[in-house]
Protein backbone atom coordinates (compact mmCIF):
# COMPACT_ATOMS: atom_id res chain seq x y z
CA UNK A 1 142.42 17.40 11.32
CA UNK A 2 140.62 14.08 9.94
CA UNK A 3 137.05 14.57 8.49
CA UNK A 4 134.84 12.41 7.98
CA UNK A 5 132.83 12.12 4.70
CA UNK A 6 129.82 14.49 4.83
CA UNK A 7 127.56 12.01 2.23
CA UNK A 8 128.52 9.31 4.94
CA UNK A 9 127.45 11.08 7.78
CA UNK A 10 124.34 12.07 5.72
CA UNK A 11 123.89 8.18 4.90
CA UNK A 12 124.25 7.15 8.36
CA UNK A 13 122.01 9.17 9.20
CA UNK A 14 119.51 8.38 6.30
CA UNK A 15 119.51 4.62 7.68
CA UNK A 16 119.23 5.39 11.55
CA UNK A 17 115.93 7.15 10.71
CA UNK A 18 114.77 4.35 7.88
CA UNK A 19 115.25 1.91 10.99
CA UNK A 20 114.04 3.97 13.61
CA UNK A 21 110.95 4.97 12.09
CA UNK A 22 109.97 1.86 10.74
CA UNK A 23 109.94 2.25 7.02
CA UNK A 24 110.94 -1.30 5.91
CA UNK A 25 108.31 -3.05 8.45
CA UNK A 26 105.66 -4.89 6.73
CA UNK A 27 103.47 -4.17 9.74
CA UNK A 28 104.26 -0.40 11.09
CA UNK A 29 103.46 -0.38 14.86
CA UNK A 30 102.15 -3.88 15.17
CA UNK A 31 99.15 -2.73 13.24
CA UNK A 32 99.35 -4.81 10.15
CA UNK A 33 100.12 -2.60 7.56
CA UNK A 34 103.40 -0.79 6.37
CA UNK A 35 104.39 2.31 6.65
CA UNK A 36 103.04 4.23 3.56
CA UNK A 37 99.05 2.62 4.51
CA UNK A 38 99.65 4.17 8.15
CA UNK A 39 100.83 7.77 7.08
CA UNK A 40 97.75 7.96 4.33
CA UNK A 41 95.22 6.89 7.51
CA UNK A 42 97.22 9.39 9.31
CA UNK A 43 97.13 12.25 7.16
CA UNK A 44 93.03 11.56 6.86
CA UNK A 45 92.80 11.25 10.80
CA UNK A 46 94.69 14.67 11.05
CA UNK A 47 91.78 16.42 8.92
CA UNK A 48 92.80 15.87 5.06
CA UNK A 49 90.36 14.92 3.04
CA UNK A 50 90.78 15.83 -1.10
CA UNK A 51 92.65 12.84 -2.48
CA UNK A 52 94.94 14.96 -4.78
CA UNK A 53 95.55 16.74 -1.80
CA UNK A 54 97.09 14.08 0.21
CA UNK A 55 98.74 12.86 -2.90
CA UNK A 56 100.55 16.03 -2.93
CA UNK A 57 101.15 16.26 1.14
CA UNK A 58 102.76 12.46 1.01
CA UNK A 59 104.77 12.68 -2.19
CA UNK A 60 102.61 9.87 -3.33
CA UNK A 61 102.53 9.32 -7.59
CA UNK A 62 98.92 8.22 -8.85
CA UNK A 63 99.19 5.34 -8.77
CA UNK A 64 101.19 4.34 -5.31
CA UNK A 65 98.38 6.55 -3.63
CA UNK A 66 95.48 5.05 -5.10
CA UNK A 67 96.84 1.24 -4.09
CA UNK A 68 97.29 2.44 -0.63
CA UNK A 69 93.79 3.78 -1.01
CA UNK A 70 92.63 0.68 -2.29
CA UNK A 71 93.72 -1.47 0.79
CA UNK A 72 92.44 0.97 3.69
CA UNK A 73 89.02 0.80 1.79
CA UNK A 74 88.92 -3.07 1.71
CA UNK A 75 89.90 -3.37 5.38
CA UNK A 76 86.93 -0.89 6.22
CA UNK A 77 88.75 2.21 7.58
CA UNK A 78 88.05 4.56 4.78
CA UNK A 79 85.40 5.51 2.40
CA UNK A 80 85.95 7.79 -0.78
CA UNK A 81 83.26 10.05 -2.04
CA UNK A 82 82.27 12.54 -4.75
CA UNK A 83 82.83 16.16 -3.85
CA UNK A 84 79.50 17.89 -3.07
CA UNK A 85 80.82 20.68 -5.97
CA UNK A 86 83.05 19.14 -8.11
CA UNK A 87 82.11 15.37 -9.49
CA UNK A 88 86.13 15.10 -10.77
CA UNK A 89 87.10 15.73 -7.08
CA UNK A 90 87.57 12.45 -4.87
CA UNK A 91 87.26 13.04 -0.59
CA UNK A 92 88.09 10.26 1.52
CA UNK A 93 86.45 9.84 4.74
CA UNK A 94 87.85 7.82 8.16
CA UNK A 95 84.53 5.35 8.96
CA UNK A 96 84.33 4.15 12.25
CA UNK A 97 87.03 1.50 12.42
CA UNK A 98 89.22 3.70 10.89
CA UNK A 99 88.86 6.17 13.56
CA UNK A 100 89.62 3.50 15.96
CA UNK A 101 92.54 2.76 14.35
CA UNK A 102 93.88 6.57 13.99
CA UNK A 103 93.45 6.47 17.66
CA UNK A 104 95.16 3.28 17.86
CA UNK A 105 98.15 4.07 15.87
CA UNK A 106 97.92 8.12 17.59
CA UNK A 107 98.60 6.22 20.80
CA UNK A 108 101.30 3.83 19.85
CA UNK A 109 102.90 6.68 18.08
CA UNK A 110 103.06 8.59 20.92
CA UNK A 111 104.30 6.36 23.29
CA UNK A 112 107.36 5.33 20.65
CA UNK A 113 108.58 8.86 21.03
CA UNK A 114 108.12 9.45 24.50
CA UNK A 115 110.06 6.13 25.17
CA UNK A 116 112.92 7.51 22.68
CA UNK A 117 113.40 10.99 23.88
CA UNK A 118 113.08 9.86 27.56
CA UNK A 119 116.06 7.25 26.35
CA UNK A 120 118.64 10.66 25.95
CA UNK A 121 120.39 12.49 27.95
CA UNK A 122 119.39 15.97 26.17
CA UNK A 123 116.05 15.61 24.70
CA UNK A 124 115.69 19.09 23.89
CA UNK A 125 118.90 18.91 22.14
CA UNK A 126 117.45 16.45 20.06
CA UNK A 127 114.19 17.91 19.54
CA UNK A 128 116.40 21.25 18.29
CA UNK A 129 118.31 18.49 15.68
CA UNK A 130 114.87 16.92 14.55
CA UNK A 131 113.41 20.66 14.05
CA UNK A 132 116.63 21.49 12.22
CA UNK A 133 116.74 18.62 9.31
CA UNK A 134 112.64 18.38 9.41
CA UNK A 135 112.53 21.94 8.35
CA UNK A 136 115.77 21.77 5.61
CA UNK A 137 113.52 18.69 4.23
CA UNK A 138 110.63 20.24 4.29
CA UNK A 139 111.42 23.97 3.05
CA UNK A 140 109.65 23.63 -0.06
CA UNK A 141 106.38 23.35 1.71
CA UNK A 142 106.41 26.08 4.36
CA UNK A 143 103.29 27.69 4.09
CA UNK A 144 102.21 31.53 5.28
CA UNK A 145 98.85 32.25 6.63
CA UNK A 146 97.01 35.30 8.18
CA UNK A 147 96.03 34.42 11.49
CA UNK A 148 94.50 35.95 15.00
CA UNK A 149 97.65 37.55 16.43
CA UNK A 150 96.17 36.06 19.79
CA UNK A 151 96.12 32.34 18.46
CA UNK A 152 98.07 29.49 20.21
CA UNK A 153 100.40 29.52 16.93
CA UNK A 154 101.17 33.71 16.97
CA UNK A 155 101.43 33.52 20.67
CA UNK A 156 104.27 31.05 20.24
CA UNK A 157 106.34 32.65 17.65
CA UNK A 158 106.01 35.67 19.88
CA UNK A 159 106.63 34.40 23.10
CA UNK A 160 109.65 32.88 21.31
CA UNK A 161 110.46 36.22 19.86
CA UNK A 162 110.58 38.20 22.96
CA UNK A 163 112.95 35.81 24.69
CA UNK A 164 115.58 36.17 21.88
CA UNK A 165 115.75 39.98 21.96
CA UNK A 166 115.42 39.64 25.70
CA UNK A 167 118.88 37.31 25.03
CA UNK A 168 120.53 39.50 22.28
CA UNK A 169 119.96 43.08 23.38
CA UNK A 170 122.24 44.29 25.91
CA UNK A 171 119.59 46.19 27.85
CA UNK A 172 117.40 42.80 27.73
CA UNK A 173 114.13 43.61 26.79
CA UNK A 174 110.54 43.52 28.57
CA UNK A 175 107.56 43.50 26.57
CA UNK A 176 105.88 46.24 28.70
CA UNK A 177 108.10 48.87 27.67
CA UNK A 178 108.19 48.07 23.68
CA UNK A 179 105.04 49.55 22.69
CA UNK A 180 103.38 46.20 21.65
CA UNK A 181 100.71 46.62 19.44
CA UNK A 182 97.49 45.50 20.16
CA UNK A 183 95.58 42.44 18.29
CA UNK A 184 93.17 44.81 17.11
CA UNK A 185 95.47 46.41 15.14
CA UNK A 186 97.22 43.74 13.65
CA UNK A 187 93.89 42.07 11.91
CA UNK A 188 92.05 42.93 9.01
CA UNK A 189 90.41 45.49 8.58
CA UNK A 190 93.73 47.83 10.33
CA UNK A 191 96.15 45.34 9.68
CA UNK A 192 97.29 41.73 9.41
CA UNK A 193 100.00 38.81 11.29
CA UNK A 194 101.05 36.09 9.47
CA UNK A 195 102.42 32.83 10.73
CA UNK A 196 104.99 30.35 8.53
CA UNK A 197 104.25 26.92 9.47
CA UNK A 198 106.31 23.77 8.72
CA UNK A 199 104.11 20.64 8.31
CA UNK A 200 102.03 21.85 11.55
CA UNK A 201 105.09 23.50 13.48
CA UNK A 202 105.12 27.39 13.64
CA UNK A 203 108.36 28.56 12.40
CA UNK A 204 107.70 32.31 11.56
CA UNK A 205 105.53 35.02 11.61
CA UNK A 206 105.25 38.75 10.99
CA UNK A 207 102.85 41.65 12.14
CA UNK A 208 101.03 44.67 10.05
CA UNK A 209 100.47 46.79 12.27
CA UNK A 210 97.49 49.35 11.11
CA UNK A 211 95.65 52.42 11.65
CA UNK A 212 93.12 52.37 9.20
CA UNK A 213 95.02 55.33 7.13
CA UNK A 214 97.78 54.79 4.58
CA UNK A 215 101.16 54.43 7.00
CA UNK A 216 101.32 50.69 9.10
CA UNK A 217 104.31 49.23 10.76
CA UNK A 218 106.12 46.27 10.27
CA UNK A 219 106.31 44.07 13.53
CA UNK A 220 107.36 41.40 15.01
CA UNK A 221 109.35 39.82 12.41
CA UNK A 222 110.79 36.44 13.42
CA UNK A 223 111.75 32.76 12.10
CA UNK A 224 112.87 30.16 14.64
CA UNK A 225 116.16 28.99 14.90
CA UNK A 226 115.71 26.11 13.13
CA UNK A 227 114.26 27.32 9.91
CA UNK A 228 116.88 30.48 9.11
CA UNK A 229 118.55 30.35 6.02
CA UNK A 230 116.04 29.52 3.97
CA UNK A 231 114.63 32.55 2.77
CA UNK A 232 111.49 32.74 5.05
CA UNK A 233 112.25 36.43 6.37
CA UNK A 234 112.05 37.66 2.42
CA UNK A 235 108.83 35.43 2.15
CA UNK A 236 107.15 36.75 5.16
CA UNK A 237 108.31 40.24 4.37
CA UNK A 238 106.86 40.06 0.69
CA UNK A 239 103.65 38.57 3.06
CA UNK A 240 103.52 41.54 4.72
CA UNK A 241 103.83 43.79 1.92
CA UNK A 242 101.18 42.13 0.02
CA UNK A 243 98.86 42.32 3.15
CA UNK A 244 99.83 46.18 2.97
CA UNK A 245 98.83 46.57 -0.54
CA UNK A 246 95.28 45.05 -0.12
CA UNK A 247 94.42 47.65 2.87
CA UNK A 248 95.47 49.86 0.40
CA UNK A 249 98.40 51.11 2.74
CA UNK A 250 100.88 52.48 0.62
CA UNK A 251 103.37 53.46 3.15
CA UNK A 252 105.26 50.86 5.62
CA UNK A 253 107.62 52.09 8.43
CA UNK A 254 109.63 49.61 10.71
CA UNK A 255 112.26 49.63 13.25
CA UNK A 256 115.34 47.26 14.63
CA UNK A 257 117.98 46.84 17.11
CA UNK A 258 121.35 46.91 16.26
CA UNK A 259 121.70 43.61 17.74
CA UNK A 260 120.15 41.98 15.00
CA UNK A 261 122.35 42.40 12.25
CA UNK A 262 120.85 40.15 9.92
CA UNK A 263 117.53 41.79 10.23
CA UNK A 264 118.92 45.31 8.99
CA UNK A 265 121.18 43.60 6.35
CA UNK A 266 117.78 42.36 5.17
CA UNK A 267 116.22 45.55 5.16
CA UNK A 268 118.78 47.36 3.04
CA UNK A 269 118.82 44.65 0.77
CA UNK A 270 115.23 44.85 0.26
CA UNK A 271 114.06 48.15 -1.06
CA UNK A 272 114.39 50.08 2.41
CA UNK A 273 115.28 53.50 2.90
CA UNK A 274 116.80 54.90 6.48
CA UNK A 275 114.83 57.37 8.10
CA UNK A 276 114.87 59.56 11.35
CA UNK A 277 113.16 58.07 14.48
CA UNK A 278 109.32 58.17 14.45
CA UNK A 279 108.43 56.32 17.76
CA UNK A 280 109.68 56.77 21.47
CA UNK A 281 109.85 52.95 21.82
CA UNK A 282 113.35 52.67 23.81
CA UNK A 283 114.63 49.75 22.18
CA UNK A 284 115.21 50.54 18.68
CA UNK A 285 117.99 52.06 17.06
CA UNK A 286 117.58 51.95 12.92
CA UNK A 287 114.18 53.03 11.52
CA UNK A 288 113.36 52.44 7.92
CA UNK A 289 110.53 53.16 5.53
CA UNK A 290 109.36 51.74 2.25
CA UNK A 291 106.94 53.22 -0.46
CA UNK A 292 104.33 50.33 -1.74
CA UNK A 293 103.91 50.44 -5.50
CA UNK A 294 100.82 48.20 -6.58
């Protein structure tokens, strides 16, 4: 069968999005500045404000970001200050044009990618393919956080997580019947949930579920489609773990279907011992335990 060169497909692609996006215009959007100026605007319009910060979020050297810097402040959008704390820290501020002009380019932005998903046949298709290569570029800067297991973020990964088993087990699987813990017990001071978020998108989480004693369970562990196979399961496990270890719970239990394969693969691999069943949740057929060494 005839092949095509992957690096060809991968520089085909690399141009359709240079063109698509806009990177070469010397006026992004019609708005009179290129590409680089919008996304620093953008970045303080979406809430950052430490300049090393945004350095870092961009990929921006020194000097590159401080240009950039230099031309929103002489059009008037921004304004950068001394940190309140720390007189070596610079915070940049939107004023008020400039938070006309996130608006503007907000707007524009959105109507660019409404116009070119409504333009294919399978948008969600697409949107799986965008989620796919964002996240391979971007797997360096996943980041884990403890959140409200009843935030919009947890509620997605789990609404997201109950219709895969519902998908994979062979019973299905209703929510009702699994025992779900409640928030209460997955938030500090019983327990914990973690999300994994990828520039903004939740990709992951994982639940501690505590009783206030020394034994919590492991719940809830889940990464989307479209970030697997990067490692974040081990990352949100060690999460997990070092939730554990603050609550000084010293004993974690868990338990799986044997319709996720990868998930007990990743359990023996990772310090976890087989045990006899210690719940009358129907769904489960492996239970495991680990002992927590500080």
């Amino acid at each position: 069968m005839t092949t095509i060169d992957p690096v060809a497909r991968f520089r085909r692609f690399s141009r359709a999005v240079t063109m698509e996006v806009g990177a070469l215009d010397t006026s992004f959007l019609g708005r009179g500045r290129p590409l680089g100026a919008a996304r620093l605007l953008n970045a303080v319009g979406q809430g950052r404000s430490d300049v090393s910060d945004i350095r870092d979020y961009l990929g921006l050297d020194s000097g590159l970001a401080s240009r950039l810097l230099r031309g929103l402040e002489e059009d008037g959008l921004v304004v950068t200050l001394r940190h309140s704390r720390d007189a070596r820290r610079r915070i940049i501020e939107l004023t008020e044009a400039g938070r006309r002009e996130f608006a503007a380019y907000e707007r524009l932005s959105n109507q660019r990618a409404e116009r070119f998903l409504g333009s294919h046949p399978n948008p969600d298709a697409l949107l799986e393919a965008m989620d796919l290569v964002a996240s391979a570029i971007g797997r360096d800067n996943i980041s884990l956080a403890e959140t409200n297991p009843e935030s919009t973020d947890a509620r997605y990964c789990l609404e997201a997580y109950y219709a895969e088993l519902a998908r994979r087990f062979e019973e299905g699987f209703e929510v009702a019947r699994s025992r779900d813990p409640e928030a209460s017990d997955m938030v500090r001071p019983r327990g914990a949930f973690i999300v994994a978020e990828s520039d903004g998108l939740p990709v992951g989480c994982v639940g501690l579920k505590g009783s206030g004693g020394q034994i919590a369970e492991v719940k809830r562990l889940w990464v989307a489609p479209c970030a697997r196979g990067l490692g974040l399961a081990r990352h949100l496990m060690a999460a997990a773990e070092d939730a554990a270890l603050s609550l000084s719970i010293t004993t974690l239990r868990l338990d799986t279907n044997k319709a996720l394969p990868e998930a007990i693969h990743l359990y023996r691999n990772t310090g976890w011992t087989e045990i006899d069943r210690f719940n009358d949740d129907p769904y489960p057929d492996f239970f495991f335990e680990k002992r927590l060494t500080p």
